[in-house]
Each structure stands twice: as structure tokens, then as C-alpha cells.
C-alpha atoms as a PDB file:
ATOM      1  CA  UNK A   1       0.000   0.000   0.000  1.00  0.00           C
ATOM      2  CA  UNK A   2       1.340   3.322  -1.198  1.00  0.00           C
ATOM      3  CA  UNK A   3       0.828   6.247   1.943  1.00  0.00           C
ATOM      4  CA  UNK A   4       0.838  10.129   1.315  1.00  0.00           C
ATOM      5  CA  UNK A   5       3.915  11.918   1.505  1.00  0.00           C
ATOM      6  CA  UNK A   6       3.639  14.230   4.667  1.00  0.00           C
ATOM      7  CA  UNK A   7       6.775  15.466   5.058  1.00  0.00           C
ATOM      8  CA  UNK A   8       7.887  17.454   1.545  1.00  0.00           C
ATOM      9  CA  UNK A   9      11.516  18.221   1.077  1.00  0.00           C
ATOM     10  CA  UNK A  10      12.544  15.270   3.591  1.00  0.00           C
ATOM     11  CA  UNK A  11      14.380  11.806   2.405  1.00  0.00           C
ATOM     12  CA  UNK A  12      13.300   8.709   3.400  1.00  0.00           C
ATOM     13  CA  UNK A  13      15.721   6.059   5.536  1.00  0.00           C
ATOM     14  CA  UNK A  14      15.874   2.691   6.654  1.00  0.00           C
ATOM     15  CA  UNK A  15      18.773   2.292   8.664  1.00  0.00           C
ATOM     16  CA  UNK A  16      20.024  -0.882  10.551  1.00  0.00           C
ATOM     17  CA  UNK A  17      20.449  -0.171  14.304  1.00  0.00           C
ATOM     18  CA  UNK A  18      21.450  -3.285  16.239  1.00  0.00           C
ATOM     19  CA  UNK A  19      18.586  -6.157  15.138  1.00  0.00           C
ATOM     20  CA  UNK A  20      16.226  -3.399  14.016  1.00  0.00           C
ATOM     21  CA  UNK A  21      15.986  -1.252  11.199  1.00  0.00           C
ATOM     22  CA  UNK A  22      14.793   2.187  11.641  1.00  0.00           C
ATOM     23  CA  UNK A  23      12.482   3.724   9.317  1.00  0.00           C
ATOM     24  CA  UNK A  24      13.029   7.385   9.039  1.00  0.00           C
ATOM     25  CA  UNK A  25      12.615  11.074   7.354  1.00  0.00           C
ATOM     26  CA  UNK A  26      15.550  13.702   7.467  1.00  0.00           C
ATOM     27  CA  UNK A  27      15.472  16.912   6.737  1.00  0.00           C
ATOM     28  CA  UNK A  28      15.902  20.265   7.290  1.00  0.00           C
ATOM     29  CA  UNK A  29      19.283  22.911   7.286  1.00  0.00           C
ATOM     30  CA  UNK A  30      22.568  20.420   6.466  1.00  0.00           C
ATOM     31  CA  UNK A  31      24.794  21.389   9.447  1.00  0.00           C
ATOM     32  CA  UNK A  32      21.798  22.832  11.514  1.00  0.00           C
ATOM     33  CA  UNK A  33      21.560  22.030  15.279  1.00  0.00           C
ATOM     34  CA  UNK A  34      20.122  17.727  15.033  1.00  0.00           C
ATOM     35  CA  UNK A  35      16.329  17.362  16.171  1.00  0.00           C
ATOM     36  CA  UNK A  36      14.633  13.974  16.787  1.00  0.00           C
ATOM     37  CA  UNK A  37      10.934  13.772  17.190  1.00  0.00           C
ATOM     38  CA  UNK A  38       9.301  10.618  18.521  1.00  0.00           C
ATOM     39  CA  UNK A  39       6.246   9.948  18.524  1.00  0.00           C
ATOM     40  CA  UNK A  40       3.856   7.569  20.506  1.00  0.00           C
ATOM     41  CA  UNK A  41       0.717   5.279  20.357  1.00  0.00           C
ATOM     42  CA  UNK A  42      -0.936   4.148  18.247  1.00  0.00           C
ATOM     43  CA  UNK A  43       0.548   6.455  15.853  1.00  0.00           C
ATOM     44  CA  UNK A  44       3.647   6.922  13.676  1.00  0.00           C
ATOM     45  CA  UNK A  45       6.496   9.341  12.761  1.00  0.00           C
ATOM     46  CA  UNK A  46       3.229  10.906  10.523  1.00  0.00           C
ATOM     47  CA  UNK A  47       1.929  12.432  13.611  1.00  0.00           C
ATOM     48  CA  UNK A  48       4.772  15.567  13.356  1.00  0.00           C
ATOM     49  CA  UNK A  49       3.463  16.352  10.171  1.00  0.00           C
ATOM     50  CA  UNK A  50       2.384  19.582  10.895  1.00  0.00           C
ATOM     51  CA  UNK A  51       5.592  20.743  12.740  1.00  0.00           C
ATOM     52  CA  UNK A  52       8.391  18.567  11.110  1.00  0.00           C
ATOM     53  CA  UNK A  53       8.395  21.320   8.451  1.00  0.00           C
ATOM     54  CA  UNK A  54       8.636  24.766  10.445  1.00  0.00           C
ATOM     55  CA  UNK A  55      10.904  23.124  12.680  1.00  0.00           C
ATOM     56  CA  UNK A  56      13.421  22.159   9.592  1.00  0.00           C
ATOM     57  CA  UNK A  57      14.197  25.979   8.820  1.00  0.00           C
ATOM     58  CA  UNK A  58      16.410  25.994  11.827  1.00  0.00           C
ATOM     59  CA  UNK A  59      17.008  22.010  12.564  1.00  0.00           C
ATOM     60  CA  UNK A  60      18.330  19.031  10.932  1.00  0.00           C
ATOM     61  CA  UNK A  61      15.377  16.999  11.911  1.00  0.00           C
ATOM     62  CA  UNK A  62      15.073  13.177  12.057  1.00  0.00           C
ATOM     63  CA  UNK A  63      11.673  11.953  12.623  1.00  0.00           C
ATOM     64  CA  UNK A  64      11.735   8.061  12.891  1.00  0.00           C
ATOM     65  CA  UNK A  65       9.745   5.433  13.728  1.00  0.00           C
ATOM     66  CA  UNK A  66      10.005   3.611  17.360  1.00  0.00           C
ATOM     67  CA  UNK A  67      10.437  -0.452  16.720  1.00  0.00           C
ATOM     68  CA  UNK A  68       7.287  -2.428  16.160  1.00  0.00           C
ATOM     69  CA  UNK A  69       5.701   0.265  14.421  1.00  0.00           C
ATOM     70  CA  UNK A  70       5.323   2.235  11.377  1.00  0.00           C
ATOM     71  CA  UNK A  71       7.861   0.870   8.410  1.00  0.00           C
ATOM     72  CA  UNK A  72      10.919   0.147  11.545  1.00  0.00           C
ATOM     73  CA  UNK A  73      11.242  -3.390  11.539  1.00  0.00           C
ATOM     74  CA  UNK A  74       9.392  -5.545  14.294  1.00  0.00           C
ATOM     75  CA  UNK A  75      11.976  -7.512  16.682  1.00  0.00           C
ATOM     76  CA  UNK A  76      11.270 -10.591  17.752  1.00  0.00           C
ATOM     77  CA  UNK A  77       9.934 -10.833  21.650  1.00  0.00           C
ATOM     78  CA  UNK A  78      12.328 -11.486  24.401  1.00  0.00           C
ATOM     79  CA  UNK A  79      12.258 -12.739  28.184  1.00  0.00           C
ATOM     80  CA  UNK A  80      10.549 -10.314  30.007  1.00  0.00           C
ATOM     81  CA  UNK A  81       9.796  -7.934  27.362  1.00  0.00           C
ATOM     82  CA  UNK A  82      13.097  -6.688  27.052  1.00  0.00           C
ATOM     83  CA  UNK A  83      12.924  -6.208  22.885  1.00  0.00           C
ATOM     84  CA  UNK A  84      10.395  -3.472  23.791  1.00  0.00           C
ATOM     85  CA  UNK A  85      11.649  -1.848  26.704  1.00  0.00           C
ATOM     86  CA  UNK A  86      12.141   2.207  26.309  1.00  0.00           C
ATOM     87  CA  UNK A  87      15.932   0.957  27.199  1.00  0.00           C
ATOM     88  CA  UNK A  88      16.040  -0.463  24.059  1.00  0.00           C
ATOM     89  CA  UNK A  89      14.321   2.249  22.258  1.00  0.00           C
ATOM     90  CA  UNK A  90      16.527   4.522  22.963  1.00  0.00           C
ATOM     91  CA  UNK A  91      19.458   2.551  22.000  1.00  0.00           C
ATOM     92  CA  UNK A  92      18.070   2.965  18.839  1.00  0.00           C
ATOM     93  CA  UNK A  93      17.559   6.519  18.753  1.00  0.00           C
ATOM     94  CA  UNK A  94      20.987   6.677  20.048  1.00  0.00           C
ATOM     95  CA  UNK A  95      22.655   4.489  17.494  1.00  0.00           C
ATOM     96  CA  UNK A  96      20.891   5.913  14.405  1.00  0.00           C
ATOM     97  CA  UNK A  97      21.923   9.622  15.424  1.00  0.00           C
ATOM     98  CA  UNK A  98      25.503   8.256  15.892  1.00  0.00           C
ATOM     99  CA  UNK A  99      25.347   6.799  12.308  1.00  0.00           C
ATOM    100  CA  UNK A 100      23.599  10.119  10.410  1.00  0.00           C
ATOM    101  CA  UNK A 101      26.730  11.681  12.054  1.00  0.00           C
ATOM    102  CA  UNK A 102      24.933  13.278  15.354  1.00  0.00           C
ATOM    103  CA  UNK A 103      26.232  12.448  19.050  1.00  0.00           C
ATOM    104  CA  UNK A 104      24.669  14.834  20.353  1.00  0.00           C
ATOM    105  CA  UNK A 105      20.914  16.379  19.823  1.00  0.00           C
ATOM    106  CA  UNK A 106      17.834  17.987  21.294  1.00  0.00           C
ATOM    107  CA  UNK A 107      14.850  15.425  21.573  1.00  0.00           C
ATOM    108  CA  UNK A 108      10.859  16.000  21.439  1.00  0.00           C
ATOM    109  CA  UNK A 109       8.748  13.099  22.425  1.00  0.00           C
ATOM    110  CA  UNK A 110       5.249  12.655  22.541  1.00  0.00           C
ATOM    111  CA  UNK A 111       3.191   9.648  24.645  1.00  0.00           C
ATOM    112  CA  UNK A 112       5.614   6.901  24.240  1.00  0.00           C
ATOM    113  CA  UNK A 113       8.034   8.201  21.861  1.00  0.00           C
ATOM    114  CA  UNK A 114       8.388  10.813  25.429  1.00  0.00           C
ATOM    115  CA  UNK A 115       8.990   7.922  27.549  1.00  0.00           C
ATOM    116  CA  UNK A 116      12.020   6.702  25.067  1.00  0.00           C
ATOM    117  CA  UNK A 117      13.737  10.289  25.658  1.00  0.00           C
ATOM    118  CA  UNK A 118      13.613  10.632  29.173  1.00  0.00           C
ATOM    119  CA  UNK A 119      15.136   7.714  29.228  1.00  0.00           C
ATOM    120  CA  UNK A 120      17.736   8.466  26.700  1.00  0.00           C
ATOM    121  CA  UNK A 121      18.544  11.128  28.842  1.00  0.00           C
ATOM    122  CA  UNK A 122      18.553   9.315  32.003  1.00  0.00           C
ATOM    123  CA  UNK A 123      20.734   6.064  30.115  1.00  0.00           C
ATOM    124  CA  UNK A 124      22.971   8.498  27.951  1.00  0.00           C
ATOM    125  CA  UNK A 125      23.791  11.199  30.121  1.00  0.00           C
ATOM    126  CA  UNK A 126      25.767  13.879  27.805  1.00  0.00           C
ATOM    127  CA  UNK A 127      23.761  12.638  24.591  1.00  0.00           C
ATOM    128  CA  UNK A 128      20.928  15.129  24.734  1.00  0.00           C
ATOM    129  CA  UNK A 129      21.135  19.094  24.410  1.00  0.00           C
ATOM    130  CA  UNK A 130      17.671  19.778  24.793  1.00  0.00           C
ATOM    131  CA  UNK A 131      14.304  17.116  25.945  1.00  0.00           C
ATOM    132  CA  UNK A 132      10.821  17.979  25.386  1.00  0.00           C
ATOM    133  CA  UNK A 133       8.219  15.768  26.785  1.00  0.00           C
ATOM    134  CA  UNK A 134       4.590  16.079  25.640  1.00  0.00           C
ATOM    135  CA  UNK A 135       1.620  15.047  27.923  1.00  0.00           C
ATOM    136  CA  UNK A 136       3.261  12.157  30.032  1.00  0.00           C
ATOM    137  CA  UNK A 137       4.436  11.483  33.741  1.00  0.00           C
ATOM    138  CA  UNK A 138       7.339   9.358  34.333  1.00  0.00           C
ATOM    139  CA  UNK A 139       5.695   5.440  33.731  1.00  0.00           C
ATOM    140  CA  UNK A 140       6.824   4.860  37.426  1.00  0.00           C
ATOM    141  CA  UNK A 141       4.479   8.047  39.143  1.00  0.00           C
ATOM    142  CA  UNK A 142       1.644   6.613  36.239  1.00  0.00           C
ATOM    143  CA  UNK A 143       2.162   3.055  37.650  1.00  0.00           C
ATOM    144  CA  UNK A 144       2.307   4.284  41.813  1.00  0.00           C
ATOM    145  CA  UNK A 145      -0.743   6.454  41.183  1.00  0.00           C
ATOM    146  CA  UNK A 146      -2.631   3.814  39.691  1.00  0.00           C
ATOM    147  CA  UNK A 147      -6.125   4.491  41.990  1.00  0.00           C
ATOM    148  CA  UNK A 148      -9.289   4.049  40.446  1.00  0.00           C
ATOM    149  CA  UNK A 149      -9.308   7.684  38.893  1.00  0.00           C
ATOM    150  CA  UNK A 150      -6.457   6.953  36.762  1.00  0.00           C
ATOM    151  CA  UNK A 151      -7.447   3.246  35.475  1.00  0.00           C
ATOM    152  CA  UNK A 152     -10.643   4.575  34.316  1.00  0.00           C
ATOM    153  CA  UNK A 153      -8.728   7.017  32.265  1.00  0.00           C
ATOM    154  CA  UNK A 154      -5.853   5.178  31.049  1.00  0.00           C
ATOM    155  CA  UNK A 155      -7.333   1.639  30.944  1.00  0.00           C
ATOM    156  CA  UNK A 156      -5.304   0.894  28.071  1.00  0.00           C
ATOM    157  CA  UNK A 157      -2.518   0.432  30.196  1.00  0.00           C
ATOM    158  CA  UNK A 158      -4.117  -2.332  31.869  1.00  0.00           C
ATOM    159  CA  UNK A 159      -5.698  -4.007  29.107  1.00  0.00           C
ATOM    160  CA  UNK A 160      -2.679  -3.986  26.633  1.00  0.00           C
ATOM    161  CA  UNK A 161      -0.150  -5.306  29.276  1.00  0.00           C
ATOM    162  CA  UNK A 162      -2.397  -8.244  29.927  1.00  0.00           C
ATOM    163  CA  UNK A 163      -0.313 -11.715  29.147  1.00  0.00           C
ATOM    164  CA  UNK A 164      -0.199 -12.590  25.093  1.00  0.00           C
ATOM    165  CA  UNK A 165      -2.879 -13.280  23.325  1.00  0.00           C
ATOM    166  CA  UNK A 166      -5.419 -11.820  25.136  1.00  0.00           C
ATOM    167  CA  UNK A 167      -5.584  -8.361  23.924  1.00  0.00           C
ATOM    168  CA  UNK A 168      -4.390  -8.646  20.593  1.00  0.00           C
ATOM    169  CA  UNK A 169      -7.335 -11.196  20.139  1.00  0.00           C
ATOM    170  CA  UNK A 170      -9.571  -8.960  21.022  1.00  0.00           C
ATOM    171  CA  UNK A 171      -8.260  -6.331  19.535  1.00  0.00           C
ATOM    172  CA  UNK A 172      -7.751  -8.374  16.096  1.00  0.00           C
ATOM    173  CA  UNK A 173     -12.005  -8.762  16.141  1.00  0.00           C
ATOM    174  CA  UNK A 174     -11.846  -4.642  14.890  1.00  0.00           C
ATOM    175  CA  UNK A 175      -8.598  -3.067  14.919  1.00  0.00           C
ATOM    176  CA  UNK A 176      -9.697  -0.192  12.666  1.00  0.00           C
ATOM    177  CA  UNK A 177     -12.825   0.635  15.073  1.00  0.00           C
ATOM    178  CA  UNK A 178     -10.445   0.446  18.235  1.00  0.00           C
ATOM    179  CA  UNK A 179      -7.783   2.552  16.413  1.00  0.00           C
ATOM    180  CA  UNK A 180     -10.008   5.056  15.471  1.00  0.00           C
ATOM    181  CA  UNK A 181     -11.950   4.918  18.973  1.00  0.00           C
ATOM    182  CA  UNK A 182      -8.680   5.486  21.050  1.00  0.00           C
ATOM    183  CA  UNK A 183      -7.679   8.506  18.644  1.00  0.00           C
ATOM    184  CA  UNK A 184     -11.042   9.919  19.041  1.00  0.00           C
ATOM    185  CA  UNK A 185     -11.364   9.429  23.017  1.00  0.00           C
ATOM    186  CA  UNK A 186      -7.932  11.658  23.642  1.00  0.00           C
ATOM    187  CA  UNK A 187      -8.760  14.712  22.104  1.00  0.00           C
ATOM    188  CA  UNK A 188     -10.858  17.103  23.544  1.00  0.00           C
ATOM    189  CA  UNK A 189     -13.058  17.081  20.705  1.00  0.00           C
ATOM    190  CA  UNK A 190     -14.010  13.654  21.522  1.00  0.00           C
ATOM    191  CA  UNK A 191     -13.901  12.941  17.454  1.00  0.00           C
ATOM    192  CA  UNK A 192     -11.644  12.590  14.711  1.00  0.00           C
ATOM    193  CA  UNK A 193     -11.543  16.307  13.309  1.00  0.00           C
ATOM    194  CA  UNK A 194      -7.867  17.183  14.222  1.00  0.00           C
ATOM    195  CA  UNK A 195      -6.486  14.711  12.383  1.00  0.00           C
ATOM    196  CA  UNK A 196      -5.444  15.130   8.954  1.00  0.00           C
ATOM    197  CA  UNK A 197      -6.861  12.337   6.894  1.00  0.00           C
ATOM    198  CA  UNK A 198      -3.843  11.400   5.235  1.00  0.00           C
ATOM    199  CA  UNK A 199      -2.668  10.477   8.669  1.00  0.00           C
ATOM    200  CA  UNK A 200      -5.070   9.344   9.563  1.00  0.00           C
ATOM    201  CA  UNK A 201      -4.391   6.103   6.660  1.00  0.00           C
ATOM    202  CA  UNK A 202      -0.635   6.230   7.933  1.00  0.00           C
ATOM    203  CA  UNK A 203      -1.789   5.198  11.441  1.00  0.00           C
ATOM    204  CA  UNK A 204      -4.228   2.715  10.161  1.00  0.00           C
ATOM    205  CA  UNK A 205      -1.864   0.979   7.872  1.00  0.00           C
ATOM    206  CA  UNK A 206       0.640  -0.002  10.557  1.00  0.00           C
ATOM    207  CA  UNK A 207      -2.480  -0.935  13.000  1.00  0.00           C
ATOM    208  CA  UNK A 208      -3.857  -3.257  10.439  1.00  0.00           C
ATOM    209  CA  UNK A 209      -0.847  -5.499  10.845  1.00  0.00           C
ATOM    210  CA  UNK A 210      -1.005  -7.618  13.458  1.00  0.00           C
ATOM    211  CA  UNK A 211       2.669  -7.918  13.644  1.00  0.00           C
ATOM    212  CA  UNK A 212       2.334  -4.018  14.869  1.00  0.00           C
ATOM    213  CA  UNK A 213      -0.516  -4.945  17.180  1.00  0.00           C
ATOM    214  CA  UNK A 214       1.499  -7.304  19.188  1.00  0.00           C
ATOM    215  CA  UNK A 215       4.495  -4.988  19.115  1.00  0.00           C
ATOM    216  CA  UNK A 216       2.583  -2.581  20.948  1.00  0.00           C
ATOM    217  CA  UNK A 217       1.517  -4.781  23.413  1.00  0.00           C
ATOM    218  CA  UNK A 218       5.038  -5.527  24.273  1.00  0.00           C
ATOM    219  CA  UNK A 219       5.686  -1.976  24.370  1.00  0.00           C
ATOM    220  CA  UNK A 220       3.006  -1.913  27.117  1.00  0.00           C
ATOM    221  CA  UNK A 221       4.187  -4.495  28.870  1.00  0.00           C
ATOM    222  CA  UNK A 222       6.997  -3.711  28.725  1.00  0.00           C
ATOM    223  CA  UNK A 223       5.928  -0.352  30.632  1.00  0.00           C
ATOM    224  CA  UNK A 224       4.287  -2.753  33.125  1.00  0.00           C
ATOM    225  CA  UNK A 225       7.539  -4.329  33.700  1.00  0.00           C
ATOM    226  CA  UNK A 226      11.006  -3.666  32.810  1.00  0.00           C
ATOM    227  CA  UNK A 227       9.832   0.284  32.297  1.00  0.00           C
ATOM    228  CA  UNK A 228       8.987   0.652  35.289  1.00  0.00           C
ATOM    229  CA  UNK A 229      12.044  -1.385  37.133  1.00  0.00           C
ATOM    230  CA  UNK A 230      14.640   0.677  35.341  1.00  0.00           C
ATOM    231  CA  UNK A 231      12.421   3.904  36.571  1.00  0.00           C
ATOM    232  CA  UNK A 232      12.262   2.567  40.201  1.00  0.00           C
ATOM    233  CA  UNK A 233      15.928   1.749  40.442  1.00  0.00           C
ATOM    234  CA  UNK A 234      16.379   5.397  38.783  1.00  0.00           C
ATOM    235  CA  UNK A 235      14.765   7.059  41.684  1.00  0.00           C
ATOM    236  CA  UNK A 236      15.995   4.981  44.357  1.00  0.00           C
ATOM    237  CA  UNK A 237      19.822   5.756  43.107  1.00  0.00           C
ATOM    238  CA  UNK A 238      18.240   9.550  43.261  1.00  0.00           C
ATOM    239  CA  UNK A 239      19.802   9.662  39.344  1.00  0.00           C
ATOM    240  CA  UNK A 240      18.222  12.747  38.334  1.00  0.00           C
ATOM    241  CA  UNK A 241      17.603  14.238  34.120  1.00  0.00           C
ATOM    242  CA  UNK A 242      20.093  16.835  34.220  1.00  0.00           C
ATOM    243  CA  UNK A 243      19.362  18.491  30.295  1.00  0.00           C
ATOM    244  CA  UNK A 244      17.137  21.071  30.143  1.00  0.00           C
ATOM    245  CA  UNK A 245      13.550  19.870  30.060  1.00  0.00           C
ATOM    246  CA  UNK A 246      10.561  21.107  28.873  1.00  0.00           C
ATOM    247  CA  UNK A 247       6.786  19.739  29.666  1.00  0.00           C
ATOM    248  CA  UNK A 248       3.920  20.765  27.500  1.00  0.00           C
ATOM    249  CA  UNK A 249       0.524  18.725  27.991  1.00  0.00           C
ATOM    250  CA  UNK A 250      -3.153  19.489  27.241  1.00  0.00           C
ATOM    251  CA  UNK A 251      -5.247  21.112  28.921  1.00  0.00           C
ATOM    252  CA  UNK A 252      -7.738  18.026  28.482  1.00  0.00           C
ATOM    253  CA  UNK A 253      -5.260  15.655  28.063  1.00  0.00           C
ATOM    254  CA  UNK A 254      -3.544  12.611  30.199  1.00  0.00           C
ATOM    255  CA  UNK A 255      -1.668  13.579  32.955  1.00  0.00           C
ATOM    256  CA  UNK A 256      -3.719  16.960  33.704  1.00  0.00           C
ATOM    257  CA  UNK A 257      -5.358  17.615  36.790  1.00  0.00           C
ATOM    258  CA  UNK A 258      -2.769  15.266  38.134  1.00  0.00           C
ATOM    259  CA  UNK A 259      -3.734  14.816  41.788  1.00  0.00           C
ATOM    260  CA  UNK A 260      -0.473  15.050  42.863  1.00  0.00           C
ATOM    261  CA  UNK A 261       0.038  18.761  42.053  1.00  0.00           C
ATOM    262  CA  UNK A 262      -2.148  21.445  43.897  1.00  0.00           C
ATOM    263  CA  UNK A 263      -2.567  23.320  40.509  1.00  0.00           C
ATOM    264  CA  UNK A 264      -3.682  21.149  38.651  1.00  0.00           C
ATOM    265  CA  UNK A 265      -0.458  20.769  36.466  1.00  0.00           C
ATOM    266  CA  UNK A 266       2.404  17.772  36.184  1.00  0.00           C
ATOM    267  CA  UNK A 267       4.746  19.826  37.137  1.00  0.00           C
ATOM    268  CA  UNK A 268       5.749  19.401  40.432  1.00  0.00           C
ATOM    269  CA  UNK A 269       5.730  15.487  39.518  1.00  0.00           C
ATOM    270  CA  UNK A 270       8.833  16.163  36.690  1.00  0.00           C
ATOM    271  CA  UNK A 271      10.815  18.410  39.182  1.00  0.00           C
ATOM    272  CA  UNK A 272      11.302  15.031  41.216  1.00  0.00           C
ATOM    273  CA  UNK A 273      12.951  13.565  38.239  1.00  0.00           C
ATOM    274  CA  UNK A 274      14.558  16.550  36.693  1.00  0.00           C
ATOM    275  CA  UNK A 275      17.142  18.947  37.673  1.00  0.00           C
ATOM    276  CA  UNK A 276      15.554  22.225  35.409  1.00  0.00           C
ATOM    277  CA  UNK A 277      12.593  21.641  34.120  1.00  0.00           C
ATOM    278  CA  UNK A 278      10.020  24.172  32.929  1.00  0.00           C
ATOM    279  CA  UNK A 279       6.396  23.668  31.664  1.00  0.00           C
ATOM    280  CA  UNK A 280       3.174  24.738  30.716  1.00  0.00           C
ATOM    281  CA  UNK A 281      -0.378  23.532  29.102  1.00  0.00           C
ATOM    282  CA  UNK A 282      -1.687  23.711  25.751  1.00  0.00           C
ATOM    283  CA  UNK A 283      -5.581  24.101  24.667  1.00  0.00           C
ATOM    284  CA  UNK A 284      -5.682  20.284  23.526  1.00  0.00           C
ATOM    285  CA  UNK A 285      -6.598  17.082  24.702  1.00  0.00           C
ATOM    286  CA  UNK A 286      -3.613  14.045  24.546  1.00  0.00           C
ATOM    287  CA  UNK A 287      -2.338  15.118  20.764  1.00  0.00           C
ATOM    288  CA  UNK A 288      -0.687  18.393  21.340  1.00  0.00           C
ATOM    289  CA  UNK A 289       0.741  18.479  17.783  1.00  0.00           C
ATOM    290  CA  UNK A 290      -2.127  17.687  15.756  1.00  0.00           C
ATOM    291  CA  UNK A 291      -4.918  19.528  18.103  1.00  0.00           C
ATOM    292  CA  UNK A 292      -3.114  22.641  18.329  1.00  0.00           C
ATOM    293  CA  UNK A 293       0.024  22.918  16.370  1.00  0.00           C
ATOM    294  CA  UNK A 294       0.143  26.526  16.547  1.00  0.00           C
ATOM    295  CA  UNK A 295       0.572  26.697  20.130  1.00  0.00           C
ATOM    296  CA  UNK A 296       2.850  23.835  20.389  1.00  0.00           C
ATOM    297  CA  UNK A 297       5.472  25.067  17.934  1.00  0.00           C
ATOM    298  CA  UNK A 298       5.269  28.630  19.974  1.00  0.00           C
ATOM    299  CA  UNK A 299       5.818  26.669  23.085  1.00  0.00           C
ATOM    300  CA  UNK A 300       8.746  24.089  21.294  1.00  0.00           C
ATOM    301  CA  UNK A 301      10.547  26.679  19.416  1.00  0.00           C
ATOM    302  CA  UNK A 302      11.980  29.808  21.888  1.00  0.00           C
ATOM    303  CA  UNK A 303      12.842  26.164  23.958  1.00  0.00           C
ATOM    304  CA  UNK A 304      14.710  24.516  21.643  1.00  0.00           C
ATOM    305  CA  UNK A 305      16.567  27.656  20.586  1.00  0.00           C
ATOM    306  CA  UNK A 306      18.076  29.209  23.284  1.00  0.00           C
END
């Protein structure tokens, strides 16, 4: 199946990493400060559409996507979900910036893709310049906080981490319809509308294969596991994200109104784990790029540029 073209101007990649390959785009100013964006579930690298190109007048930008989904190769699983682990992920994102010539580079992650940078930066101290992390909590304060509240909200987690095959079963009944429900139920809108619908057939392409499916299972349960270990150990050491950090999340999306924070904001949860961090909310529900890109390049850009 042939997908739109999203990103104009930008070349196309599929390099080996380790026992993955890494589907990617690159573009942007040749010798430019290096941007990665990651994204998260259930999407693809398509979700940075909208910014990939503003943000390529002053960035080399590498927009790839994580293993198990999109066109980057699907590992197969290992004990204790370790092929999936945000560990691992990074690796990657490490590894293929070493190889298009970057060791160092500023990071934006959204949802999962989020969860790979903080812990790029907590793995690879001295790799990062610059993290942005877009409407998450650490998977450690998610998994701790886990009341009733919070599993209504983000019963996913729950429900994908459950043991193989369970939810890809179930899923695999109508993966389109529970694609396009879990979009829909993040935004504020409650619907469909901010996503552009050539996106919109990128993200339902890689669902469709059930390869995919399972990988982001693992990916979950991984989170259930080995993610949240490797966070656990992180704070008990009292290891600490010492790049610059910025946290942008929306108004109506995941982590807000976290109950942990008397204003309502995440905040105070990320200056636990990070040793400058600065942050603030954008009119949106969970997909602060697509929702409101406007706001979120205003918010990324003065950030990533200083």
C-alpha cells in the first residue's frame, strides 16, 4: 500500500540499528543544530506532520519510527519484554543519530516516543542538548498512582499489558474501530476532526498489521515491567535528568489535573525527576501536535533555541 507523503523536502531512511531497522525522514538545514521527534501510540512518525516542516528551517530533523511500528522493523519478543523496553528504544535513537553523524541532539517526544527520551537522557547522560516531553508522567508516578481515577482514564494500560494473546485477540475482532476509537477518546473534541486524513491512513496501515498490534503490546508491557524497574531503580539511586527539560501537555489531556500537584499541572511530579525543568499547558486534549500545532510550535521553538 502506497501512503501520502507528509513530510515534503525530507528523504526517506531505513537504517540498521542493532537487530532493528529504523524507518526514518531527514530533513531540514545540512549542518543545523540535530532534532529527533518521537512519537507515541498508536501512531507513527506521521503524527509531526504539521511541525516537522517549520521546525526544519532551523534544525536538521530526524523523525523516525520507534520499533514495532510504522515501516521500523518488528523484533522478535524477548524474556521479560526486554525487545520493547524504552531501554532499548533509545538505543536505537541513540545508534541511528551516531550513524547520520549526530552524538549529540535535542529530543521532542510525545506519549511513548516521550517515555524513550527521558530515558535516553537518564541512560545516555551527555547525549541530549535539549528534551521535550509532551503530555506524560514518568511510567513509574503513572504506575504508583494507579487508583481508580487513573485506570478509568488510562485503561489501556491495563488491558494492553495483559499476558499474550489476550488483547491482541480482542483487539484483532476490529482493529480499525479500536484505532479510530482510542484517537477519538484523547482529544478534547471527543472525534476525529484534528487529524489530517492522510494520517489518519498512515496510522491505520501499521495498525492493520497484526505484527504491529502485538508490538505494541510488548511496548506496554513492557511499561508494566522492565519500564517501570529501570524507573524505580532510577529514583531509588536519586539519578536525576540533568538536560534542560521542557513539559507541554493538554489542557484536556492525560496527565492533567494530576492529583499530585495542587494546581492542577504535572509539574511538580517532573521536578522530582529533573534537575531544570520548565512547563506549561496547551488548549488540547492528549495530541498536542495535531490539536493545536500553533501553540505547540510557539511553546517548542523559543525552547529549543536558546
Amino acid at each position: 500500500m502506497s501512503l501520502p507523503d507528509l513530510f515534503s523536502g525530507f528523504e526517506t531512511r531505513s537504517m540498521p540499528v542493532g537487530d532493528v531497522a529504523i524507518h526514518c525522514r531527514v530533513g531540514g538545514l545540512a549542518g543545523a543544530a540535530p532534532l529527533v521527534l518521537l512519537h507515541g501510540y498508536p501512531q507513527t512518525h506521521a503524527m509531526w506532520h504539521r511541525l516537522a516542516g517549520p521546525l526544519a528551517e532551523r534544525f536538521r530533523v530526524v523523525v523516525p519510527d520507534l520499533r514495532g511500528y510504522g515501516g521500523s522493523s518488528v523484533p522478535e519478543d524477548r524474556p521479560g519484554h526486554a525487545a520493547y523496553t524504552k531501554r532499548a528504544m533509545a538505543e536505537d535513537i541513540v545508534r541511528l543519530m551516531a550513524d547520520l553523524g549526530h552524538d549529540r541532539f535535542s529530543l521532542v517526544g510525545h506519549d511513548r516516543g516521550a517515555r524513550v527520551g527521558y530515558r535516553l537522557a537518564l541512560d545516555h547522560p551527555g547525549r541530549l542538548d535539549r528534551l521535550a516531553l509532551l503530555d506524560i508522567v514518568p511510567t513509574a508516578e503513572m504506575w504508583s498512582g494507579m487508583d481508580a481515577r487513573l485506570a478509568l482514564k488510562v485503561y489501556h494500560w491495563l488491558f494492553l499489558a495483559q499476558p499474550a494473546p489476550m488483547p491482541e485477540q480482542l483487539i484483532g475482532g476490529a482493529p480499525i474501530p479500536y484505532l479510530e476509537h482510542t484517537l477519538a477518546s484523547w482529544t478534547k473534541a471527543k472525534n476525529l476532526s484534528a487529524f489530517d486524513p492522510a494520517a489518519l491512513d498512515h496510522y491505520r496501515a501499521s495498525y492493520a498489521d497484526p505484527r504491529r498490534r502485538h508490538a505494541t503490546c510488548e511496548d506496554y508491557r513492557a511499561g508494566a515491567g522492565p519500564d517501570r524497574t529501570h524507573d524505580e531503580a532510577d529514583r531509588a539511586a536519586g539519578r536525576l535528568i540533568g538536560v534542560p527539560t521542557l513539559v507541554l501537555w493538554g489542557a484536556a489531556g492525560i496527565p492533567a489535573g494530576d492529583p499530585d500537584v495542587e494546581t492542577g499541572s504535572p509539574l511538580a511530579t517532573w521536578r522530582r525527576w529533573c534537575r531544570q525543568v520548565e512547563g506549561q499547558p496547551i488548549d488540547a486534549g492528549h495530541f498536542l501536535p495535531e490539536e493545536n500545532p500553533a501553540a505547540t510550535l510557539a511553546a517548542l521553538l523559543p525552547f529549543l533555541s536558546r
